[in-house]
PDB file of N, CA and C in Angstrom:
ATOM      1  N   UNK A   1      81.634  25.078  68.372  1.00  0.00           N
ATOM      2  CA  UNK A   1      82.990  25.434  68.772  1.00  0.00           C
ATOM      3  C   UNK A   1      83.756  24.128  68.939  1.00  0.00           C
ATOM      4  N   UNK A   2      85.354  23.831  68.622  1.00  0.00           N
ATOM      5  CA  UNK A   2      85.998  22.943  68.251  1.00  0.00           C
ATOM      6  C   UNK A   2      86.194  22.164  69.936  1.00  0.00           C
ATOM      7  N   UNK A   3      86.962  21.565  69.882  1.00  0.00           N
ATOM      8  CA  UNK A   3      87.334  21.240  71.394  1.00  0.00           C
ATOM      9  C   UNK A   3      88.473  21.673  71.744  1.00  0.00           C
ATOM     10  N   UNK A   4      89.449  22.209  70.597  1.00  0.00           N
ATOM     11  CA  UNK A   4      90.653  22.632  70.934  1.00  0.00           C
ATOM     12  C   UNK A   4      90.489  24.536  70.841  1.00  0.00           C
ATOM     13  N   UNK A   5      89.519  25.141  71.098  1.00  0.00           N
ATOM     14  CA  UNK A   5      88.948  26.639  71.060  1.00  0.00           C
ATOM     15  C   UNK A   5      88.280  26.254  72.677  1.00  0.00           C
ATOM     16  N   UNK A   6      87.603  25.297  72.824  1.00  0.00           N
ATOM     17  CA  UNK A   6      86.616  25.173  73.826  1.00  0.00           C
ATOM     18  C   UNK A   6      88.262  25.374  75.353  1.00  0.00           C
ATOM     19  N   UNK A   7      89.475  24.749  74.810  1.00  0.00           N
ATOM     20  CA  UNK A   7      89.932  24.539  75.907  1.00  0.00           C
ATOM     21  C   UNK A   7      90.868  25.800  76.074  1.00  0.00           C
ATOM     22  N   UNK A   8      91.064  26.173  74.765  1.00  0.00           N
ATOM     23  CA  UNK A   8      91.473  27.985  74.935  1.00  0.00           C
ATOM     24  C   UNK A   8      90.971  29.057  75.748  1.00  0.00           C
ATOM     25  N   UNK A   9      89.452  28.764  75.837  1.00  0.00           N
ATOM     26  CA  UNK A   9      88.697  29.299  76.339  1.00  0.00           C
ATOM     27  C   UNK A   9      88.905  28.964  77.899  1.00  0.00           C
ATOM     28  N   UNK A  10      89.132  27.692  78.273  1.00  0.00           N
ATOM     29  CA  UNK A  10      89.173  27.672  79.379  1.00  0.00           C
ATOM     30  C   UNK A  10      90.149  27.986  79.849  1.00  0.00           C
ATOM     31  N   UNK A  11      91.594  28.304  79.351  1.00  0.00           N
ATOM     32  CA  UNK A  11      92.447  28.350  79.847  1.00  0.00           C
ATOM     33  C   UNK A  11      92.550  29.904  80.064  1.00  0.00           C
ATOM     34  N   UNK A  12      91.773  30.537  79.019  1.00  0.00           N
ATOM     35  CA  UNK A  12      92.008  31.828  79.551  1.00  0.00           C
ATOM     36  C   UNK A  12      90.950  32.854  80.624  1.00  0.00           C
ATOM     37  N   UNK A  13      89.941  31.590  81.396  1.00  0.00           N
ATOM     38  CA  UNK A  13      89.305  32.056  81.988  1.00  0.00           C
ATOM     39  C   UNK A  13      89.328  32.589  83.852  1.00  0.00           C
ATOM     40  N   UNK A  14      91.009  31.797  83.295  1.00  0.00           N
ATOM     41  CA  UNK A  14      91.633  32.421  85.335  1.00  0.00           C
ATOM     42  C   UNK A  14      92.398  33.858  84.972  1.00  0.00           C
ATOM     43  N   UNK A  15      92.467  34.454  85.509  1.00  0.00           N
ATOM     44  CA  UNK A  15      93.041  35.718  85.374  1.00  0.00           C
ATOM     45  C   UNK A  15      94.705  35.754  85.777  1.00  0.00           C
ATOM     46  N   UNK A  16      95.380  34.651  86.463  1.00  0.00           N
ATOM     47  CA  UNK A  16      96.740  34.161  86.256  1.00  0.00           C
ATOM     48  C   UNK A  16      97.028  33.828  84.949  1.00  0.00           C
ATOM     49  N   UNK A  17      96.279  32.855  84.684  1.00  0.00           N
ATOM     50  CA  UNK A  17      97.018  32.517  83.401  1.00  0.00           C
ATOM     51  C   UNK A  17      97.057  33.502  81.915  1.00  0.00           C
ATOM     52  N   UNK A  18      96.018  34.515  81.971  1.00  0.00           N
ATOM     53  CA  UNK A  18      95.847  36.024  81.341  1.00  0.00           C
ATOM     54  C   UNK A  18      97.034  36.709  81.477  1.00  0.00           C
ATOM     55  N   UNK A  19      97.546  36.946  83.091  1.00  0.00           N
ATOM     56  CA  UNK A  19      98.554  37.573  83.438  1.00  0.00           C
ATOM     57  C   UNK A  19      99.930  36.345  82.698  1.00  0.00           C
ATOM     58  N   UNK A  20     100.332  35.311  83.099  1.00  0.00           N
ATOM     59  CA  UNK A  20     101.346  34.445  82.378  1.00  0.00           C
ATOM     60  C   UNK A  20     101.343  34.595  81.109  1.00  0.00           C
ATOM     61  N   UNK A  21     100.569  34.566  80.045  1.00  0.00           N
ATOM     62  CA  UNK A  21     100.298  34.747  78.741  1.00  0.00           C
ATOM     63  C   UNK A  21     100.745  36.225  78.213  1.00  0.00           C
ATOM     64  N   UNK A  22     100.204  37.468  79.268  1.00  0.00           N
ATOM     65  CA  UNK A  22     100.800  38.761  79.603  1.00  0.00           C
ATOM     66  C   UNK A  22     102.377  38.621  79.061  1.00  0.00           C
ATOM     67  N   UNK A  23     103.321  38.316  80.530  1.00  0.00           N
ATOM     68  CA  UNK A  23     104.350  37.808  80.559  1.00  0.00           C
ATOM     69  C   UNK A  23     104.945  36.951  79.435  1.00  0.00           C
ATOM     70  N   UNK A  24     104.596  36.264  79.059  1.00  0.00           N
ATOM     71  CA  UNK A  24     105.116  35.518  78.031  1.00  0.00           C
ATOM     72  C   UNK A  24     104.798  35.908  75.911  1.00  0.00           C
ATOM     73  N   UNK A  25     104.273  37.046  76.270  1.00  0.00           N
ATOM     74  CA  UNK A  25     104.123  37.895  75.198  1.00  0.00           C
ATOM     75  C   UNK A  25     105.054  38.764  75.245  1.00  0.00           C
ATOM     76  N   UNK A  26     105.670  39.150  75.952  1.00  0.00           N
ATOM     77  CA  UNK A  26     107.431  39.927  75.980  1.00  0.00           C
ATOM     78  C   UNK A  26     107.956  39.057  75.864  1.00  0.00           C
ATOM     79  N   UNK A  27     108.343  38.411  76.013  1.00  0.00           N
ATOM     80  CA  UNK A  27     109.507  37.042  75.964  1.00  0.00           C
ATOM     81  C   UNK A  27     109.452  35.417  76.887  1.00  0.00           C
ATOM     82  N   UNK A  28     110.435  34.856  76.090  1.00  0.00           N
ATOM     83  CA  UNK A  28     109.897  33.317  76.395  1.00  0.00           C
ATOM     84  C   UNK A  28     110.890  33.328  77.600  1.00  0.00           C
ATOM     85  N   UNK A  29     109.776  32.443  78.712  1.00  0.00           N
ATOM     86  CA  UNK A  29     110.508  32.274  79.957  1.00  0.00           C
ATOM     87  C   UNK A  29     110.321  30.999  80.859  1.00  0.00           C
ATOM     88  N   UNK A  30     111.311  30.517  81.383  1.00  0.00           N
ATOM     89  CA  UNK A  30     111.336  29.676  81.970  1.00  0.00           C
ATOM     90  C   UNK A  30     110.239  29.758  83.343  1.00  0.00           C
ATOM     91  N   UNK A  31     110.034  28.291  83.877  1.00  0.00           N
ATOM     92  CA  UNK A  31     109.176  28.182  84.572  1.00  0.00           C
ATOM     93  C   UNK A  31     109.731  28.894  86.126  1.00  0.00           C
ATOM     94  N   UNK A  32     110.623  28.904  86.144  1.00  0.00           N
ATOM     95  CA  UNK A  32     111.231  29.335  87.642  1.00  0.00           C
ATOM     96  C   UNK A  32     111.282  31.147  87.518  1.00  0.00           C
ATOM     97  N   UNK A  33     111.231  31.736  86.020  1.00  0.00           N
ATOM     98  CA  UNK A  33     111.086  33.258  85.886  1.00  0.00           C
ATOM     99  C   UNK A  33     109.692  33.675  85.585  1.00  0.00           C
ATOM    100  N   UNK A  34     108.516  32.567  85.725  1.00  0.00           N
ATOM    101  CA  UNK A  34     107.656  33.235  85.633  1.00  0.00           C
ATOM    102  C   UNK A  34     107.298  33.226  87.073  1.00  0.00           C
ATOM    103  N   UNK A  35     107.344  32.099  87.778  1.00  0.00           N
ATOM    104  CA  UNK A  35     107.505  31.914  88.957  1.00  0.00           C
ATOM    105  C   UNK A  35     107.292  33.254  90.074  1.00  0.00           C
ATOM    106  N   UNK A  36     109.024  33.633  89.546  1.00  0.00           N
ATOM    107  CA  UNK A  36     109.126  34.897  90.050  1.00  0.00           C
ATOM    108  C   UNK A  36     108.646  35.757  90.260  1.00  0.00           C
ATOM    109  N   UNK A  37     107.171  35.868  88.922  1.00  0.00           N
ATOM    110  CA  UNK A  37     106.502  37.105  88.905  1.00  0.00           C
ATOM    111  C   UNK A  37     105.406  37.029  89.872  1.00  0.00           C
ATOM    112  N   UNK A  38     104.973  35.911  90.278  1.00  0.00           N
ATOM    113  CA  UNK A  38     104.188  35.474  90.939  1.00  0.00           C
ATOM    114  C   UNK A  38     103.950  35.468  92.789  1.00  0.00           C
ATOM    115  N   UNK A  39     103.154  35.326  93.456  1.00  0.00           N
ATOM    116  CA  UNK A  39     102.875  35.310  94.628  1.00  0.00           C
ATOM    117  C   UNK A  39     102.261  33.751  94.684  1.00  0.00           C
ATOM    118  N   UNK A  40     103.267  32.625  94.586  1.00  0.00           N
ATOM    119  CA  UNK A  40     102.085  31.380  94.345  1.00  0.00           C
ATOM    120  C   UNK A  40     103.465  30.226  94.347  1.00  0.00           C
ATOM    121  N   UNK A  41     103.388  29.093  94.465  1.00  0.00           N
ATOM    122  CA  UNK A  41     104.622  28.163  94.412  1.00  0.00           C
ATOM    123  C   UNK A  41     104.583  28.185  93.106  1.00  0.00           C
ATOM    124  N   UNK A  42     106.028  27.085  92.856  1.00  0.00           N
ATOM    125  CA  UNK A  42     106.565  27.221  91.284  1.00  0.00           C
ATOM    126  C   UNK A  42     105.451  25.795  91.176  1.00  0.00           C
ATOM    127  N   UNK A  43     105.129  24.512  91.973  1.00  0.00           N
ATOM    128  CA  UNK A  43     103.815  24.228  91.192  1.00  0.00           C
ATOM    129  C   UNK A  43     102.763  24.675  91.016  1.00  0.00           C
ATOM    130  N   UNK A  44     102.215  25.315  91.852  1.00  0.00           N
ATOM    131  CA  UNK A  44     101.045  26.275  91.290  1.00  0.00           C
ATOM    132  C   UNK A  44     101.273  26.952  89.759  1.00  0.00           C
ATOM    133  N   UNK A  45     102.694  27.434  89.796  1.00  0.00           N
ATOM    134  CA  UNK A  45     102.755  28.288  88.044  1.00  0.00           C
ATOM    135  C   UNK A  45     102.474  26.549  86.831  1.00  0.00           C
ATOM    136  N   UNK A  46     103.769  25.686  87.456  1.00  0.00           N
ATOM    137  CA  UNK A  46     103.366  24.744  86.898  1.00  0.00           C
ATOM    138  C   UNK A  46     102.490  24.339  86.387  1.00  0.00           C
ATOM    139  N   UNK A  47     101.116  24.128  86.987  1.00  0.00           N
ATOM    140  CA  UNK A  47      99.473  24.069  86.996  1.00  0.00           C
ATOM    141  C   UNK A  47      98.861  24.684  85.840  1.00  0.00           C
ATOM    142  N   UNK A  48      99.272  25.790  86.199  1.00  0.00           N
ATOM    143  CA  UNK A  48      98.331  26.789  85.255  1.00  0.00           C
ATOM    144  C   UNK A  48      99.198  26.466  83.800  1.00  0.00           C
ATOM    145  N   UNK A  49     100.675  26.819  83.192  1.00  0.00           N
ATOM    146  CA  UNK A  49     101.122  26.003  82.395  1.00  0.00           C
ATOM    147  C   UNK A  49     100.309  25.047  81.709  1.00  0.00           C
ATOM    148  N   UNK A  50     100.390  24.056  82.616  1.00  0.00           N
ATOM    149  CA  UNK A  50      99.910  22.480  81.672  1.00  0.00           C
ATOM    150  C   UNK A  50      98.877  23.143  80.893  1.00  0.00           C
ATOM    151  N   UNK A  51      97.844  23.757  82.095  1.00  0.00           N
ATOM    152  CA  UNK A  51      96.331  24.022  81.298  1.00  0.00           C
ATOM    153  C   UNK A  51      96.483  24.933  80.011  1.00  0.00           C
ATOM    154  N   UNK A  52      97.588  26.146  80.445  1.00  0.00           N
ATOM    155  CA  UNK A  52      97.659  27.068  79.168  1.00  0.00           C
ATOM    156  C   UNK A  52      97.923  25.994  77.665  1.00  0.00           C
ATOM    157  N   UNK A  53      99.059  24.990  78.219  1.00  0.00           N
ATOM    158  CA  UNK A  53      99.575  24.233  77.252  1.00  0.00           C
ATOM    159  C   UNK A  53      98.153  23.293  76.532  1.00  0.00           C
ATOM    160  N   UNK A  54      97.797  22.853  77.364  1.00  0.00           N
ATOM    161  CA  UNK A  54      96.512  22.010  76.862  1.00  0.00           C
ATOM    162  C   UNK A  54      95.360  22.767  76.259  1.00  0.00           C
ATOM    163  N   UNK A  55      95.422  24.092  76.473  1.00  0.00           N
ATOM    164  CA  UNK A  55      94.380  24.730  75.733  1.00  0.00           C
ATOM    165  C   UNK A  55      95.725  25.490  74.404  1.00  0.00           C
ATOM    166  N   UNK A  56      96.249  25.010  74.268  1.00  0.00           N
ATOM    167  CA  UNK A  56      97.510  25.542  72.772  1.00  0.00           C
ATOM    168  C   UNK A  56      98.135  26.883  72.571  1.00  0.00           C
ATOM    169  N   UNK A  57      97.590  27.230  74.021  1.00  0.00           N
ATOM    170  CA  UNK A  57      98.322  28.814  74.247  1.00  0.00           C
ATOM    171  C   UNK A  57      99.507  29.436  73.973  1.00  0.00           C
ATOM    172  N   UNK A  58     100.127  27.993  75.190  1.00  0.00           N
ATOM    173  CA  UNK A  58     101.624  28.251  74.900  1.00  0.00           C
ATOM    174  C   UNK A  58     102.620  26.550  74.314  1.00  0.00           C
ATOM    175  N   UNK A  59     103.718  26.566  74.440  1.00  0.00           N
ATOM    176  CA  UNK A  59     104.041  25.274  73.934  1.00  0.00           C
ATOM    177  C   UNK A  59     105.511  25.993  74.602  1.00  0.00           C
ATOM    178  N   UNK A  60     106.495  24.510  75.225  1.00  0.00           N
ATOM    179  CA  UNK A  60     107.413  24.811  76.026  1.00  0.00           C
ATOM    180  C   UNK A  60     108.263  23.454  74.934  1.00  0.00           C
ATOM    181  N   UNK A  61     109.897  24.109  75.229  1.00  0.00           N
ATOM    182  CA  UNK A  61     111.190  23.268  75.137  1.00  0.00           C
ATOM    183  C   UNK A  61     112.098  22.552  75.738  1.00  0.00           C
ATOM    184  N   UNK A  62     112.516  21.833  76.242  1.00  0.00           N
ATOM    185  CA  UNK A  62     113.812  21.688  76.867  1.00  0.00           C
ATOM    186  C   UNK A  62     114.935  22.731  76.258  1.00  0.00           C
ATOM    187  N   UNK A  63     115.471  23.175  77.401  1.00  0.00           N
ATOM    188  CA  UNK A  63     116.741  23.490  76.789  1.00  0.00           C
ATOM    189  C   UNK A  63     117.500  23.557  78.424  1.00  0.00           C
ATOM    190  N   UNK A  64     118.664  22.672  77.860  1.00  0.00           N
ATOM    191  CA  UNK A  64     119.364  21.505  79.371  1.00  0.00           C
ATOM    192  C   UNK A  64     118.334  21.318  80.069  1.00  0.00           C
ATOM    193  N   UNK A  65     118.463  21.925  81.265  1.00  0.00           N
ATOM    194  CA  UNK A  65     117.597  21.084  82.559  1.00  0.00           C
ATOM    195  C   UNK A  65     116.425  22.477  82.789  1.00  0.00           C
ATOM    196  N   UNK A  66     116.008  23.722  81.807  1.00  0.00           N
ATOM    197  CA  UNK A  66     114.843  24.517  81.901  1.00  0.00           C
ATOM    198  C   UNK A  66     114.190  23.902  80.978  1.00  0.00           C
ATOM    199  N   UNK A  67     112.984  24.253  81.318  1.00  0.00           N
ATOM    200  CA  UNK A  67     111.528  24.294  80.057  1.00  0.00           C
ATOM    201  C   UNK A  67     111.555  25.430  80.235  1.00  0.00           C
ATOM    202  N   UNK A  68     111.455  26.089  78.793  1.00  0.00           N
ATOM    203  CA  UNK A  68     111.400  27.071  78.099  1.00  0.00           C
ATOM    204  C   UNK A  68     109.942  27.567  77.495  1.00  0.00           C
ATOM    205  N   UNK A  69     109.335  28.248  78.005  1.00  0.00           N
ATOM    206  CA  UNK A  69     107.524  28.330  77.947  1.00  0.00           C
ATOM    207  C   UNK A  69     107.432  29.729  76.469  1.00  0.00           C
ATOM    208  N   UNK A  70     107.111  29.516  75.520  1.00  0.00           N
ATOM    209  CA  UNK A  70     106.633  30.151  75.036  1.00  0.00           C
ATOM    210  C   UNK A  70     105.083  30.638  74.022  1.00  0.00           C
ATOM    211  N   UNK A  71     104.341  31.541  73.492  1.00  0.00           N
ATOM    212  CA  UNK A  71     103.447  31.541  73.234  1.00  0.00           C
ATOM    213  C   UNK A  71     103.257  30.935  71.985  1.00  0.00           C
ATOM    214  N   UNK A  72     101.944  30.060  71.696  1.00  0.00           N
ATOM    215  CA  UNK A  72     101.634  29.413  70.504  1.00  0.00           C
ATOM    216  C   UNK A  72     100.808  29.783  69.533  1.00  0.00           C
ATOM    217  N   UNK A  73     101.534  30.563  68.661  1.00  0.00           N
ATOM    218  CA  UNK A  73     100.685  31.564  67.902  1.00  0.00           C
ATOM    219  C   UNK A  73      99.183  31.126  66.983  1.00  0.00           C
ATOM    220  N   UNK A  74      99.429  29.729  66.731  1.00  0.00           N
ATOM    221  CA  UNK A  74      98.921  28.703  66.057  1.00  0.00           C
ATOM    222  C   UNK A  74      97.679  28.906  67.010  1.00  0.00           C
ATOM    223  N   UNK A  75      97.864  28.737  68.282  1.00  0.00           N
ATOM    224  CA  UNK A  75      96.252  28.625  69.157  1.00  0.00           C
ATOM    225  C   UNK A  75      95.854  29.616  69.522  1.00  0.00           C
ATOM    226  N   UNK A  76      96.815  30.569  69.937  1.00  0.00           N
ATOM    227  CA  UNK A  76      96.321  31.726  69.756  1.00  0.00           C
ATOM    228  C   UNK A  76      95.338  32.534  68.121  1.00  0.00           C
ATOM    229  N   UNK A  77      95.875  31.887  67.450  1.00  0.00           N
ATOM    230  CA  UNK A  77      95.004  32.436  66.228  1.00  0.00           C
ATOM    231  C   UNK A  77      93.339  31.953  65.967  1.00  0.00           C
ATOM    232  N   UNK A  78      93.415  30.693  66.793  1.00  0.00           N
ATOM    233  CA  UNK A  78      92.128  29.947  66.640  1.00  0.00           C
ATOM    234  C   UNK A  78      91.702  30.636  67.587  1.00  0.00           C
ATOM    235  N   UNK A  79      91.773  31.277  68.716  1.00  0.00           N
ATOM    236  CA  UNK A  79      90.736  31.945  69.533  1.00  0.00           C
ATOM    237  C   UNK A  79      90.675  33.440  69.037  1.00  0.00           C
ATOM    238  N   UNK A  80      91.627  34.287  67.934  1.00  0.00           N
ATOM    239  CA  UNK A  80      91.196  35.354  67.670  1.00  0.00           C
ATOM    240  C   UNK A  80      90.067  35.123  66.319  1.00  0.00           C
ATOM    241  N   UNK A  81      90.245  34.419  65.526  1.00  0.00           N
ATOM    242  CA  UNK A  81      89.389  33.741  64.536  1.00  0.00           C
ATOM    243  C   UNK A  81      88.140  33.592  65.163  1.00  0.00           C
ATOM    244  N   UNK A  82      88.256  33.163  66.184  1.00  0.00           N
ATOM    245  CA  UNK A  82      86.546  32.691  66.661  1.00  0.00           C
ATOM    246  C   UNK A  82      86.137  34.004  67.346  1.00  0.00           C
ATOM    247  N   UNK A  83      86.651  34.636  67.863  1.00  0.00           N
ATOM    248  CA  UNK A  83      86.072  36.372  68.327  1.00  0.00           C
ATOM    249  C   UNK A  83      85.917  36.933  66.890  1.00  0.00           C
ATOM    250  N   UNK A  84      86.749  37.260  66.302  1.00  0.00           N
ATOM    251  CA  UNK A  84      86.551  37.782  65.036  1.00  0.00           C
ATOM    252  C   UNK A  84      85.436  37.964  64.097  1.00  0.00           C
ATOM    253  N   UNK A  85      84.969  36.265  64.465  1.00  0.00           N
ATOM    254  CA  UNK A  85      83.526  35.810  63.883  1.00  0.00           C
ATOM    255  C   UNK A  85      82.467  37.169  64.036  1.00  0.00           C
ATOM    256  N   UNK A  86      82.394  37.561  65.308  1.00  0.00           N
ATOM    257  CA  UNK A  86      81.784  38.435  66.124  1.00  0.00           C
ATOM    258  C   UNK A  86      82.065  39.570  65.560  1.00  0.00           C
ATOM    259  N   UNK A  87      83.417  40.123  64.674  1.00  0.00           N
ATOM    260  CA  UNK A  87      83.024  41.537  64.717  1.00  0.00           C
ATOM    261  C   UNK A  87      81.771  42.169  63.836  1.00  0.00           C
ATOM    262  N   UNK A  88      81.694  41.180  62.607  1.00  0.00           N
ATOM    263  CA  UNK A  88      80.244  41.612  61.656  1.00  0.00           C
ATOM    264  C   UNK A  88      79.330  42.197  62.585  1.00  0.00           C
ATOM    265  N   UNK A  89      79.130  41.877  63.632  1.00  0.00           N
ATOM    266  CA  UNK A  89      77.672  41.889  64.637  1.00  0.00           C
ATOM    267  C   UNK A  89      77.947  43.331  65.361  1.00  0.00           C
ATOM    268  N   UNK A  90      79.392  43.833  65.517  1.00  0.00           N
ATOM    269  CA  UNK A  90      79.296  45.332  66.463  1.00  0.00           C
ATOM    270  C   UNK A  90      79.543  45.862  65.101  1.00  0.00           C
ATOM    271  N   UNK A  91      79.844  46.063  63.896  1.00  0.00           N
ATOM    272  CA  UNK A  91      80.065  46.644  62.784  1.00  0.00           C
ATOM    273  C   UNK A  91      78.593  46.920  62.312  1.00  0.00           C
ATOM    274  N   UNK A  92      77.877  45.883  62.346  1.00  0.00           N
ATOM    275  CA  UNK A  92      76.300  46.249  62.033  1.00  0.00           C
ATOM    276  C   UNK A  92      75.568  47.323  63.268  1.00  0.00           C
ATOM    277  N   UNK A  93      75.993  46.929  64.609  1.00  0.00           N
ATOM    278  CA  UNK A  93      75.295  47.754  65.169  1.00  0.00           C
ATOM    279  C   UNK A  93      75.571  49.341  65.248  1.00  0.00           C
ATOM    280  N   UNK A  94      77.123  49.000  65.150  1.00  0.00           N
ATOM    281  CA  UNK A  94      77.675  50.368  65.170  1.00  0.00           C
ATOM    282  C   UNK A  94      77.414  51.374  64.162  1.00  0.00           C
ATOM    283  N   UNK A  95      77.420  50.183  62.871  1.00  0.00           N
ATOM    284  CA  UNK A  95      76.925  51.576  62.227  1.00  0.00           C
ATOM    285  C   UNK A  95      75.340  52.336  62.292  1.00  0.00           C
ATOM    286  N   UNK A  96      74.178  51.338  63.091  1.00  0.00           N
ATOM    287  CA  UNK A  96      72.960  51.492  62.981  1.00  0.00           C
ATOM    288  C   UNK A  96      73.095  53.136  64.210  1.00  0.00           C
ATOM    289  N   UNK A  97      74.200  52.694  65.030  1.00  0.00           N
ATOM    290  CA  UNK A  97      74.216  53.493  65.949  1.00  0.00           C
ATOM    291  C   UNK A  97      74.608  54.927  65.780  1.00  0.00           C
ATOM    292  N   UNK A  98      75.682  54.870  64.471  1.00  0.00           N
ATOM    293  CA  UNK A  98      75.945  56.006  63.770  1.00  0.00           C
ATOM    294  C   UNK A  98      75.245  57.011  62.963  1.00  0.00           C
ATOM    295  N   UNK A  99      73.979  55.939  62.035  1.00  0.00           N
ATOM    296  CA  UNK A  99      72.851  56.482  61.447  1.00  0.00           C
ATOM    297  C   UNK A  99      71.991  57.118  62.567  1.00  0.00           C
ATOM    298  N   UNK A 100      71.760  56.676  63.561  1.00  0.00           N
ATOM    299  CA  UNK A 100      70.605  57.210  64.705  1.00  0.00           C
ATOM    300  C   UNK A 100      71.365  58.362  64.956  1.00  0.00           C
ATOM    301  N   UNK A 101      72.288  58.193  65.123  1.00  0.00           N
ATOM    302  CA  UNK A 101      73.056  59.890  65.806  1.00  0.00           C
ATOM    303  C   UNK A 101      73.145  60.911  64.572  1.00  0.00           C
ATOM    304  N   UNK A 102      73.260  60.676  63.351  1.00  0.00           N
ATOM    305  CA  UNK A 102      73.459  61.873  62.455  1.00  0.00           C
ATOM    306  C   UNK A 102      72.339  62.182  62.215  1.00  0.00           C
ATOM    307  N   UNK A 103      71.257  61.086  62.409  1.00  0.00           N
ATOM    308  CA  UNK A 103      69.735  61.659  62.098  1.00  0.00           C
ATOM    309  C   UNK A 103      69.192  62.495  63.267  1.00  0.00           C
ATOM    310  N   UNK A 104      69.453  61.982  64.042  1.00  0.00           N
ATOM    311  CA  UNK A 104      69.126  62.547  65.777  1.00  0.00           C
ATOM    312  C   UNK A 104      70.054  63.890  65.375  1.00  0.00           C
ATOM    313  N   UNK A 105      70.727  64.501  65.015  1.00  0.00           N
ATOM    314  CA  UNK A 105      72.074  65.677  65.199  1.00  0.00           C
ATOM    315  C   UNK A 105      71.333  66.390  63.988  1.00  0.00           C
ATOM    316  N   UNK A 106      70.433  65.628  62.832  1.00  0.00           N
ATOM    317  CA  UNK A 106      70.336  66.840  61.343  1.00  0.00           C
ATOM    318  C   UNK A 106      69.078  66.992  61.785  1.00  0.00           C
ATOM    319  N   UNK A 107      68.017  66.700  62.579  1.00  0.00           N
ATOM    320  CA  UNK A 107      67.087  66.764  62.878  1.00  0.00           C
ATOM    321  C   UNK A 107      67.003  68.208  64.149  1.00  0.00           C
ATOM    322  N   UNK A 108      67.982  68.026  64.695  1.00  0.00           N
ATOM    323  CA  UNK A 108      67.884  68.727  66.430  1.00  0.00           C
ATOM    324  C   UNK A 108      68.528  70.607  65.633  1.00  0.00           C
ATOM    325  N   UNK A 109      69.329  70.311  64.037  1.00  0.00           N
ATOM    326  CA  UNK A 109      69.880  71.140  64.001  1.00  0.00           C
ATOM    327  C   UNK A 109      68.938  71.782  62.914  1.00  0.00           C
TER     328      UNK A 109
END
């Protein structure tokens, strides 16, 4: 695993920053409106930010005196790519699981 997946991973392993990422999948928002959604200071949202940012989650703008936080589809794609890897493995089982049941069902019938 890359180092820039490794830090995706970490970033999405607090359940705030799940919820911010939440939020910021409806629309791009400044740090003082995600803030809002929150029970936590605006550095605490800050915090979690950087990390989302450093794991390529999200990526923010100036615009005048807000940063403008939005999602980074680019890193987001590298962590669905690397789950993805994974689906061959429930596709194999699933279907083994499908054969056991129609045999188990033509058998019982």
């Amino acid at each position: 695993m890359n180092q820039n997946v490794q830090s995706s991973f970490k970033a999405l392993a607090d359940p705030t920053r799940r919820s911010i990422l939440m939020h910021l999948s409806k629309q791009d928002m400044t740090v003082q409106e995600l803030t809002d959604n929150f029970d936590m200071t605006r550095a605490a949202v800050k915090k979690h930010l950087t990390i989302l940012e450093n794991g390529n989650l999200i990526k923010a703008h100036r615009q005048g005196r807000d940063r403008i936080n939005s999602l980074d589809t680019l890193g987001m794609k590298s962590v669905t790519e690397w789950l993805n890897y994974f689906d061959q493995f429930w596709d194999e089982r699933l279907d083994s699981l499908r054969t056991a049941i129609e045999s188990h069902t033509t058998k019982s019938n």
